[in-house]
C-alpha atoms as a PDB file:
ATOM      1  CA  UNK A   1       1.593 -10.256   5.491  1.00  0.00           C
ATOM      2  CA  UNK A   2       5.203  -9.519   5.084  1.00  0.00           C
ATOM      3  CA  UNK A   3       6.064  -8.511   8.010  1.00  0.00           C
ATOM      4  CA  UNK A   4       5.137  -7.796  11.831  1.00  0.00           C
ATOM      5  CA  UNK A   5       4.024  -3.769  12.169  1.00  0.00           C
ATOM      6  CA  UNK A   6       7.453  -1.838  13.081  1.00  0.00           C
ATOM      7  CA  UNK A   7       9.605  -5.004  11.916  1.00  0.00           C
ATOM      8  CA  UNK A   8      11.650  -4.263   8.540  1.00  0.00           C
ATOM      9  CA  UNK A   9      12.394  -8.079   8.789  1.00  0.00           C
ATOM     10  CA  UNK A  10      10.675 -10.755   7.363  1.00  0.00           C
ATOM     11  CA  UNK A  11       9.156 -13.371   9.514  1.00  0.00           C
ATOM     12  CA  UNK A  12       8.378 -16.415   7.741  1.00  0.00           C
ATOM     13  CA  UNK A  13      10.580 -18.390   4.529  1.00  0.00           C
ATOM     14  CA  UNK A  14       7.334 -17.714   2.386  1.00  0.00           C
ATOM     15  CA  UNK A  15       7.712 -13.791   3.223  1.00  0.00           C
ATOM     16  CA  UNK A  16      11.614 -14.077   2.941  1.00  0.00           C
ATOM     17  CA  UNK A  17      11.569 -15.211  -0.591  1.00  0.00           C
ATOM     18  CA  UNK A  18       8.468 -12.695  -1.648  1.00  0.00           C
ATOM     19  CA  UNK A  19      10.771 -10.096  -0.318  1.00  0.00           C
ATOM     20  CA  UNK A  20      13.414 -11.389  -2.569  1.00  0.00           C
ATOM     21  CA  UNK A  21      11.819 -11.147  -5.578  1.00  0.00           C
ATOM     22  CA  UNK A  22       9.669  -7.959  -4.975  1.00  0.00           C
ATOM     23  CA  UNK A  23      13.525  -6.416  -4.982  1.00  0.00           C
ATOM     24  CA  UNK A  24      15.466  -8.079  -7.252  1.00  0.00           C
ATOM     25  CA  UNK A  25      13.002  -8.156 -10.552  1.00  0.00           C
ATOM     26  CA  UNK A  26      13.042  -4.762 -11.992  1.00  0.00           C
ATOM     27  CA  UNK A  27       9.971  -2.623 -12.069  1.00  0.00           C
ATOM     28  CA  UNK A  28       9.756  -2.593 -15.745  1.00  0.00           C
ATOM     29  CA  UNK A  29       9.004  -6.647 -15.083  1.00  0.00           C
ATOM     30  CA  UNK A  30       6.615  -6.063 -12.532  1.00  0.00           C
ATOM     31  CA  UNK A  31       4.525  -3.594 -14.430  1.00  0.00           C
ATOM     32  CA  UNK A  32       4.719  -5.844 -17.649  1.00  0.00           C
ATOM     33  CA  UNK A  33       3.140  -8.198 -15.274  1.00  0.00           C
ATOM     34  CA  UNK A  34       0.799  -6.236 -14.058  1.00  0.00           C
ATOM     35  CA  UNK A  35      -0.616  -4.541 -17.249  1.00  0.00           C
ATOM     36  CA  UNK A  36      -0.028  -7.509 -19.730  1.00  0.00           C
ATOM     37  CA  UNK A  37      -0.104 -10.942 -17.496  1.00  0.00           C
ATOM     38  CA  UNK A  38      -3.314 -10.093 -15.258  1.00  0.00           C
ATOM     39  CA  UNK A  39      -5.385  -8.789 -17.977  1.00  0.00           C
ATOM     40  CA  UNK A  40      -4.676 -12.571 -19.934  1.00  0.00           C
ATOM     41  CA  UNK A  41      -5.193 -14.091 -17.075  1.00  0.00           C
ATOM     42  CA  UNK A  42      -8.889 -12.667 -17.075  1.00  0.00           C
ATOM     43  CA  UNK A  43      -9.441 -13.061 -20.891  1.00  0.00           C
ATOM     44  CA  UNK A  44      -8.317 -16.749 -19.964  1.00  0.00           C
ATOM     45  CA  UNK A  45     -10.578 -17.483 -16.971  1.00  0.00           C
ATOM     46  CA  UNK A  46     -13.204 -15.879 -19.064  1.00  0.00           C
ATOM     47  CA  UNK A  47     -13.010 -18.151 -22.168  1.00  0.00           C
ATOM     48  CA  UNK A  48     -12.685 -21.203 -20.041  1.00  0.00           C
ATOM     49  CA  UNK A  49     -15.907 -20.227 -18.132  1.00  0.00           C
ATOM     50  CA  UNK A  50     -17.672 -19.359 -21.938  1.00  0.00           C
ATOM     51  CA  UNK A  51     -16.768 -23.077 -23.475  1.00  0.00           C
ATOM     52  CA  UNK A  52     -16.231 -25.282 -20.064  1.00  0.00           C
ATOM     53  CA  UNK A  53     -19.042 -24.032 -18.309  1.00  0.00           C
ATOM     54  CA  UNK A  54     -22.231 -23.715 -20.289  1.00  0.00           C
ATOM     55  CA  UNK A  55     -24.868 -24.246 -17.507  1.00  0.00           C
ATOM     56  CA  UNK A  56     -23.641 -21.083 -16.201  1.00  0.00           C
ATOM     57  CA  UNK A  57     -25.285 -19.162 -19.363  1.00  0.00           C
ATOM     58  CA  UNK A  58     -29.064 -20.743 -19.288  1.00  0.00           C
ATOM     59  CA  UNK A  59     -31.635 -18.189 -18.859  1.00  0.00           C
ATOM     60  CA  UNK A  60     -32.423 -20.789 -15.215  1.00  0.00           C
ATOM     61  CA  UNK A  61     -29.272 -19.798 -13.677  1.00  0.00           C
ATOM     62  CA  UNK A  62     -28.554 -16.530 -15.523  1.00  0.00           C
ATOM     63  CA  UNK A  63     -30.417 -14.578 -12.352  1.00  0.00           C
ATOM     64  CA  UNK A  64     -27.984 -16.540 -10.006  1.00  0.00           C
ATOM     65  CA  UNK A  65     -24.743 -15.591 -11.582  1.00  0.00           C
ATOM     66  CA  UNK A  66     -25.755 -12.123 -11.656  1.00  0.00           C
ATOM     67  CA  UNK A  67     -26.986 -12.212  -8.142  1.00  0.00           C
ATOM     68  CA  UNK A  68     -23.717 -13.622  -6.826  1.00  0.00           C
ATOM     69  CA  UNK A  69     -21.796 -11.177  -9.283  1.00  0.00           C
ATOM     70  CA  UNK A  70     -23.479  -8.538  -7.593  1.00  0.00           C
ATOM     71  CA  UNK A  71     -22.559  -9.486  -3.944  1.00  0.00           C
ATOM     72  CA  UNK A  72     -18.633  -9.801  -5.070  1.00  0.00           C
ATOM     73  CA  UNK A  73     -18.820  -6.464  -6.887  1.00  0.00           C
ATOM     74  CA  UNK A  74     -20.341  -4.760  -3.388  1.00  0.00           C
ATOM     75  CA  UNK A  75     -17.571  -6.482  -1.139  1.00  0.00           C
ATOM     76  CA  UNK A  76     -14.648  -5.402  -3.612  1.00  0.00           C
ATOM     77  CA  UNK A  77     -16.577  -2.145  -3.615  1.00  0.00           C
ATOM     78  CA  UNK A  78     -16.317  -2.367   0.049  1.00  0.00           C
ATOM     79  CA  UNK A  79     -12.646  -3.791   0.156  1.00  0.00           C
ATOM     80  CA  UNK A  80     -11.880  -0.791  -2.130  1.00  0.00           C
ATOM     81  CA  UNK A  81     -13.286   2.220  -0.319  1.00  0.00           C
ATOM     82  CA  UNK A  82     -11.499   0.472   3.309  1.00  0.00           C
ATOM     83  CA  UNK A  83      -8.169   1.145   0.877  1.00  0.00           C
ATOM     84  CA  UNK A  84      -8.692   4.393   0.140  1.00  0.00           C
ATOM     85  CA  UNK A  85      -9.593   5.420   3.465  1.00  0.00           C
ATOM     86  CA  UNK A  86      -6.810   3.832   5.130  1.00  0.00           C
ATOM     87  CA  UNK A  87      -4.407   5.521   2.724  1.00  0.00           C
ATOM     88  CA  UNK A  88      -5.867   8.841   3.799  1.00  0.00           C
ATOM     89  CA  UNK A  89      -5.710   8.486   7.156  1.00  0.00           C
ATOM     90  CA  UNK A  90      -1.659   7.196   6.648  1.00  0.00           C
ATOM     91  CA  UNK A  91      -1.161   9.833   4.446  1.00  0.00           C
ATOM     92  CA  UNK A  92      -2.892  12.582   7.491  1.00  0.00           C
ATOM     93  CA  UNK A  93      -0.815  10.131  10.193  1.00  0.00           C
ATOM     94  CA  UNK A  94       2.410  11.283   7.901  1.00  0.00           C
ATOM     95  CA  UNK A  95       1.607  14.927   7.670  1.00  0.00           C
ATOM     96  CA  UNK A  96       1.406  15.014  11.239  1.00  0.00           C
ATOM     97  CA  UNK A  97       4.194  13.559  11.969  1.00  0.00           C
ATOM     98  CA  UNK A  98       6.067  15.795   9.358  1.00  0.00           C
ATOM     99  CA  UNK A  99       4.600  18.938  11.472  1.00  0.00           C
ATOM    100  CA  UNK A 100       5.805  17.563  14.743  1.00  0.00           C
ATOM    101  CA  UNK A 101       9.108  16.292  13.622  1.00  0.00           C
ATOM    102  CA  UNK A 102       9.214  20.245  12.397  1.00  0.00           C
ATOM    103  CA  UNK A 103       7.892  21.418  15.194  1.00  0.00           C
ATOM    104  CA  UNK A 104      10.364  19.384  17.300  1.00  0.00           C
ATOM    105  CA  UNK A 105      13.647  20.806  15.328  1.00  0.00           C
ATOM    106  CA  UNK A 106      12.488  24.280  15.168  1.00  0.00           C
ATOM    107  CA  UNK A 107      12.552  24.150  19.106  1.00  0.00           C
ATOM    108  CA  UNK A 108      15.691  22.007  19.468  1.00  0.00           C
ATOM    109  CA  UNK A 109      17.160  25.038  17.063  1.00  0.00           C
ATOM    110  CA  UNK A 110      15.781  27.720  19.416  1.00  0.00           C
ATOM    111  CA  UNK A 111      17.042  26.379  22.532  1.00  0.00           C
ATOM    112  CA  UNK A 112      20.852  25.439  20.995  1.00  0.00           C
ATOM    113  CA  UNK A 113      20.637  28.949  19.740  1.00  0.00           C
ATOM    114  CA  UNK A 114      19.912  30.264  23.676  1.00  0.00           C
ATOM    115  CA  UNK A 115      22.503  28.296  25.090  1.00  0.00           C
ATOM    116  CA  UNK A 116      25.352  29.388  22.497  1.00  0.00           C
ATOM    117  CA  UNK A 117      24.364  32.879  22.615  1.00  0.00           C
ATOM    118  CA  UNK A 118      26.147  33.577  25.968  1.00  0.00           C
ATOM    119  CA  UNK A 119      28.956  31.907  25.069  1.00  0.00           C
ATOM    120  CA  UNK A 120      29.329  34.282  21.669  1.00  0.00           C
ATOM    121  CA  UNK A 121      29.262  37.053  23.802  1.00  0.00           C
ATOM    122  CA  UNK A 122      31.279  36.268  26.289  1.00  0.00           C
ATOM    123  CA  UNK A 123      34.290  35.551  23.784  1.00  0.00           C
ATOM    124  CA  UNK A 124      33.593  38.848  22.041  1.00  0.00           C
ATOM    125  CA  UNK A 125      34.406  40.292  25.536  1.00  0.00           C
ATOM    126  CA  UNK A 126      37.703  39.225  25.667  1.00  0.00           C
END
């Protein structure tokens, strides 16, 4: 969403100004957010569903919620296992790019080390 695949830039004013504040609020802030704000905002939702929405707790409609409950537990189950293995595969993408990067300079080494050898000897000549 931020950002076009290969583009470090930011495309849109909405992405511009997430950008912003991703790197200007400190990541002390961010994980205050993260383990004290989302957590209320659950216990929130959740008492506003207990005293707002009492039809939802009959025995009638009982099998519903937990019938829907169970569908958007399997599709964040889903959601979450299409994370994980798409942080595997970046993290195998990275290794092999590691290997070929050190593949690349251990041959660029070798065949800077060919072409100066000559040249060592032939001052040692002299």
């Amino acid at each position: 969403m931020l950002s076009v695949r290969g583009s470090s830039a930011a495309t849109t004013p909405s992405d511009r100004v997430i950008r912003s504040i991703l790197n200007h609020v400190p990541e002390w802030a961010l994980l205050v957010i993260v383990i004290v704000g989302l957590p209320a905002v659950a216990v929130g939702v959740f008492l506003v569903v207990r005293h707002r929405l009492d039809s939802w707790r009959t025995d009638a409609s009982s099998a519903i919620v937990v019938a829907v409950a169970a569908m958007v537990m399997t599709l964040f189950a889903l959601v979450l296992a299409f994370a994980a293995v798409n942080l595997y595969q970046g993290y195998n993408d990275a290794s092999a790019n590691v290997t070929e990067e050190a593949t690349r300079s251990d041959r660029s080494s070798a065949t800077y080390a060919s072409f100066r050898l000559p040249l060592a000897t032939a001052s040692t000549r002299s």
